[in-house]
C-alpha atoms as a PDB file:
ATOM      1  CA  UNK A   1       4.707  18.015   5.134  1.00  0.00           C
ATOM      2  CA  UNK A   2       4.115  14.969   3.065  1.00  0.00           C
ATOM      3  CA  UNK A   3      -0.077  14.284   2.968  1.00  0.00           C
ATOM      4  CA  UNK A   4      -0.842  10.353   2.406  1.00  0.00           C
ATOM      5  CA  UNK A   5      -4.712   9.688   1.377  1.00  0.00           C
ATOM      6  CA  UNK A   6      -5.449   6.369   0.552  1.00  0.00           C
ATOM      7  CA  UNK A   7      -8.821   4.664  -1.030  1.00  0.00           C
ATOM      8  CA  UNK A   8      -9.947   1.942  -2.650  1.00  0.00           C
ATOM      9  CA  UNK A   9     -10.909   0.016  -0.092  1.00  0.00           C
ATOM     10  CA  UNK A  10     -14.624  -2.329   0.175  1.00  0.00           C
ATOM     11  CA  UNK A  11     -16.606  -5.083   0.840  1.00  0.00           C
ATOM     12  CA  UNK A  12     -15.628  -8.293  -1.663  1.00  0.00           C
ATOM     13  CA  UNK A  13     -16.486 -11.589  -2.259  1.00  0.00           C
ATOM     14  CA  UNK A  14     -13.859 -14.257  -1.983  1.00  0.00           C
ATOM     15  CA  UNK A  15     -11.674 -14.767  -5.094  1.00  0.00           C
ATOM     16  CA  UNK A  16     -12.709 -11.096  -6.209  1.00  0.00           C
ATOM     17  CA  UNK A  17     -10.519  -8.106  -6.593  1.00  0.00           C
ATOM     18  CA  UNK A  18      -9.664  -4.419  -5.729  1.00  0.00           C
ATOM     19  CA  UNK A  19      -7.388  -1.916  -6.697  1.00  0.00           C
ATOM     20  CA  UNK A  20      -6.374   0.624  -3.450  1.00  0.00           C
ATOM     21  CA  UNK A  21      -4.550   3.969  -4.099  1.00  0.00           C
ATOM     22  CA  UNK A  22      -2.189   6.234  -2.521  1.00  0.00           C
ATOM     23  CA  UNK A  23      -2.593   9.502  -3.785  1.00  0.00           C
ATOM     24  CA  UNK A  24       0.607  11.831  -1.771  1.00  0.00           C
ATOM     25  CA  UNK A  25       1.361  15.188  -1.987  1.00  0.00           C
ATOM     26  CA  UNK A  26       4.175  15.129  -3.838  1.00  0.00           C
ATOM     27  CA  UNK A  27       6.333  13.389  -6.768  1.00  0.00           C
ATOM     28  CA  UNK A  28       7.309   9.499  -6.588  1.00  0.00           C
ATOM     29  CA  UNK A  29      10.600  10.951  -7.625  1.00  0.00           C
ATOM     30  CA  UNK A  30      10.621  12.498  -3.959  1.00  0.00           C
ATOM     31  CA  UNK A  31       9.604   9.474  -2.075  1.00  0.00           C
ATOM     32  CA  UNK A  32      12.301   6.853  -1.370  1.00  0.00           C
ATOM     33  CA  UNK A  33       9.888   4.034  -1.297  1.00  0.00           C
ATOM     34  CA  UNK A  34       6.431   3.561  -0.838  1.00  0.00           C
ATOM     35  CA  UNK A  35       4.847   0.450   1.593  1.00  0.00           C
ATOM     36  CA  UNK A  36       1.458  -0.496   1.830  1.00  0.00           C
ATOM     37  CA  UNK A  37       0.866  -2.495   4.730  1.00  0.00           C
ATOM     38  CA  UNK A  38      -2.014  -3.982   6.883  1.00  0.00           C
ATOM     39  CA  UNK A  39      -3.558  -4.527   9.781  1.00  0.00           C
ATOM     40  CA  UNK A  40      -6.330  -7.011  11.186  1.00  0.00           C
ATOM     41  CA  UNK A  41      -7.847  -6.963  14.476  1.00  0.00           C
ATOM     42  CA  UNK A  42      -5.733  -8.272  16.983  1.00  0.00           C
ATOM     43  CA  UNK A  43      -2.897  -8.439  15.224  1.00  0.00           C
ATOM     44  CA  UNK A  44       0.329  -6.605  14.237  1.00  0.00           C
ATOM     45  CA  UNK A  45       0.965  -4.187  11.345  1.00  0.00           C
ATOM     46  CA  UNK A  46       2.642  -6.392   8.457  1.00  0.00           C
ATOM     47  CA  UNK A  47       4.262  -4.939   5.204  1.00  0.00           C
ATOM     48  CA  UNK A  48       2.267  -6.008   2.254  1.00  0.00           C
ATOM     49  CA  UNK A  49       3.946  -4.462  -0.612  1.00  0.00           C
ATOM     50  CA  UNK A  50       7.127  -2.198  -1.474  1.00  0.00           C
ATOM     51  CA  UNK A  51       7.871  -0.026  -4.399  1.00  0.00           C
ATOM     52  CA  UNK A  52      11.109   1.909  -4.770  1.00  0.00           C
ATOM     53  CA  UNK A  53      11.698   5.227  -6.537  1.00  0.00           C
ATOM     54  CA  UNK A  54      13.759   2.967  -8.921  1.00  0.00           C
ATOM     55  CA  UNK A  55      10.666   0.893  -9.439  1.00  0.00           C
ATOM     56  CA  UNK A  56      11.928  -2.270  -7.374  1.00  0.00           C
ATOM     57  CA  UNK A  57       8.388  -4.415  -5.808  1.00  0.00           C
ATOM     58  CA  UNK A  58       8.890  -6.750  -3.009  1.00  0.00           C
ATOM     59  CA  UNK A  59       5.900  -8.252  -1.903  1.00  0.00           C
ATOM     60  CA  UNK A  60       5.070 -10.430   1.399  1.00  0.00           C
ATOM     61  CA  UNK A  61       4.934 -14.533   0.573  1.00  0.00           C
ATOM     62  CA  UNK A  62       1.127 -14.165   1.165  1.00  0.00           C
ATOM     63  CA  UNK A  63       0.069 -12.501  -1.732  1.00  0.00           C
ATOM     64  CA  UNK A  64       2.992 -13.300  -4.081  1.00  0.00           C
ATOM     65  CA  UNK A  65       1.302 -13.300  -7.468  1.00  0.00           C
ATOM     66  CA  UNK A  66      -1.801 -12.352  -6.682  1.00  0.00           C
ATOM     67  CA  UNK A  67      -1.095  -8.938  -5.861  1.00  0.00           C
ATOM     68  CA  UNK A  68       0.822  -5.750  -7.749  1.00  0.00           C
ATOM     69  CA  UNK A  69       1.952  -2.501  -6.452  1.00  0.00           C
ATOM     70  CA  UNK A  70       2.659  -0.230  -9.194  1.00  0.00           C
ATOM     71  CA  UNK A  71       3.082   3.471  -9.333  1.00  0.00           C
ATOM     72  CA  UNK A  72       1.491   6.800 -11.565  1.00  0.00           C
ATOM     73  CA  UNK A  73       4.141   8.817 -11.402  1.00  0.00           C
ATOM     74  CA  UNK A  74       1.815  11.756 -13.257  1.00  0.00           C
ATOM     75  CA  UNK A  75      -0.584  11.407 -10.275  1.00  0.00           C
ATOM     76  CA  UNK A  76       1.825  10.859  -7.457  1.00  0.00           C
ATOM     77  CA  UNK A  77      -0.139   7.948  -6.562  1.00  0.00           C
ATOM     78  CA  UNK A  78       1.104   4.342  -5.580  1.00  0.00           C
ATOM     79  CA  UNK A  79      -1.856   1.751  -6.828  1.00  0.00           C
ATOM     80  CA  UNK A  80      -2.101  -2.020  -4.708  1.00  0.00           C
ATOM     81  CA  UNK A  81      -3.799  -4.249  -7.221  1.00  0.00           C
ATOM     82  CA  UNK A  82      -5.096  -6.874  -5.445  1.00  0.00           C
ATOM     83  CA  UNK A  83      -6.777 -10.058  -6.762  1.00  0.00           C
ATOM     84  CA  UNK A  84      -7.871 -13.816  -5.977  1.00  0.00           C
ATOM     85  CA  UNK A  85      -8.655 -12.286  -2.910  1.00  0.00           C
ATOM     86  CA  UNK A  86      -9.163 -14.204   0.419  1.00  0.00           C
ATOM     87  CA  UNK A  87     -10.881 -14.121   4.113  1.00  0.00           C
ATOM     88  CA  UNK A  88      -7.201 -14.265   5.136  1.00  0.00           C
ATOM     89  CA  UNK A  89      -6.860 -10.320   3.234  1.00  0.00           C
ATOM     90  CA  UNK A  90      -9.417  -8.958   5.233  1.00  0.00           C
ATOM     91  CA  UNK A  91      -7.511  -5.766   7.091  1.00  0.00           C
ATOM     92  CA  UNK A  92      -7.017  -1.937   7.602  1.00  0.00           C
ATOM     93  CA  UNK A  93      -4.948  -1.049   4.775  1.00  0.00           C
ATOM     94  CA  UNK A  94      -2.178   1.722   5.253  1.00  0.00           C
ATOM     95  CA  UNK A  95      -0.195   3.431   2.943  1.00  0.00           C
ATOM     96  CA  UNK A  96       3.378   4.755   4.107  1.00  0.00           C
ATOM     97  CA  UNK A  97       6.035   7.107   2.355  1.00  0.00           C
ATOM     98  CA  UNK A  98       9.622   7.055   3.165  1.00  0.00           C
ATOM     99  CA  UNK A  99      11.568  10.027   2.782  1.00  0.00           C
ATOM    100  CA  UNK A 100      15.127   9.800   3.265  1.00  0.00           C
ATOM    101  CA  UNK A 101      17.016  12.941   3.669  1.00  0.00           C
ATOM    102  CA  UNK A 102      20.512  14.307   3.431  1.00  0.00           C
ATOM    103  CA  UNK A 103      22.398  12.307   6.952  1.00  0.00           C
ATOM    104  CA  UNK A 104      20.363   9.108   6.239  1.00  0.00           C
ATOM    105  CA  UNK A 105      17.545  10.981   8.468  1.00  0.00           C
ATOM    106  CA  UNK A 106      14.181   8.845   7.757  1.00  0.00           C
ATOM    107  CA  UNK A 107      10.545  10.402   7.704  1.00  0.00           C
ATOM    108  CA  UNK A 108       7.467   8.333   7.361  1.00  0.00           C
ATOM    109  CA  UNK A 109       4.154   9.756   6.379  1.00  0.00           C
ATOM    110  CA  UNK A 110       0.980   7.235   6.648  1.00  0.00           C
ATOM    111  CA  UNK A 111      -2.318   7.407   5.205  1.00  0.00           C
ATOM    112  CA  UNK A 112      -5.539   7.204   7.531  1.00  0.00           C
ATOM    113  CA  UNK A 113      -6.291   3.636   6.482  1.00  0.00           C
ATOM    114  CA  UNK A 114      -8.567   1.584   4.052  1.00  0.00           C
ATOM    115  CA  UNK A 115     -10.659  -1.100   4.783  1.00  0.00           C
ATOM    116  CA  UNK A 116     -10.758  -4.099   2.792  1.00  0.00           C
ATOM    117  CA  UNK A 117     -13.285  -6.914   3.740  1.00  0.00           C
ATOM    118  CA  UNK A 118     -13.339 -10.505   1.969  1.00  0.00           C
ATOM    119  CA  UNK A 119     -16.076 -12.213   2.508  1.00  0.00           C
ATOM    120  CA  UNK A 120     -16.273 -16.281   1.741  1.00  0.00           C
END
């Protein structure tokens, strides 16, 4: 079983910055691709942030060029930078791993969740 941990996560002050981490349990090279996505109270789940095993980023229009998922391939760990933060960031932060095995069979493992709070 794939284990998902993520931290990072605090109290900021608008137009600050914070770097989360998803440490797994086992190599990037194992992991199809690696979301980080967030949640704020009443509200859906929305994908923040993609990284591929190839290294590919997509990120949601929101926080196009402000933040940057990148990957430590040494440490198994997926990093979120994320700066010029905003109220508007203020979520749950979840980390998910996407396995894909032999007959296309998807398995998602998801972190408990960090909190990130933006104050103005």
């Amino acid at each position: 079983q794939v284990q998902v941990v993520e931290s990072g996560g605090g109290l900021v002050q608008a137009g600050g910055s914070l770097r989360l981490s998803c440490a797994t349990s086992v190599s990037m090279f194992s992991i199809n691709t690696v979301g980080w996505y967030r949640q704020a109270p009443g509200k859906q789940r929305d994908l923040v942030a993609t990284i591929t095993r190839g290294g590919s980023a997509t990120y949601v229009d929101s926080v196009k060029g402000r933040f940057t998922i990148s990957r430590d391939n040494a440490k198994n760990t997926v990093y979120l930078q994320m700066n010029s933060l905003k109220p508007e960031d203020t979520a749950l932060y979840y980390c998910n791993a996407r396995i894909v095995r032999v007959g296309l069979i998807q398995d998602d493992y998801w972190g408990q969740g960090t909190q990130v709070t933006v104050s103005s």
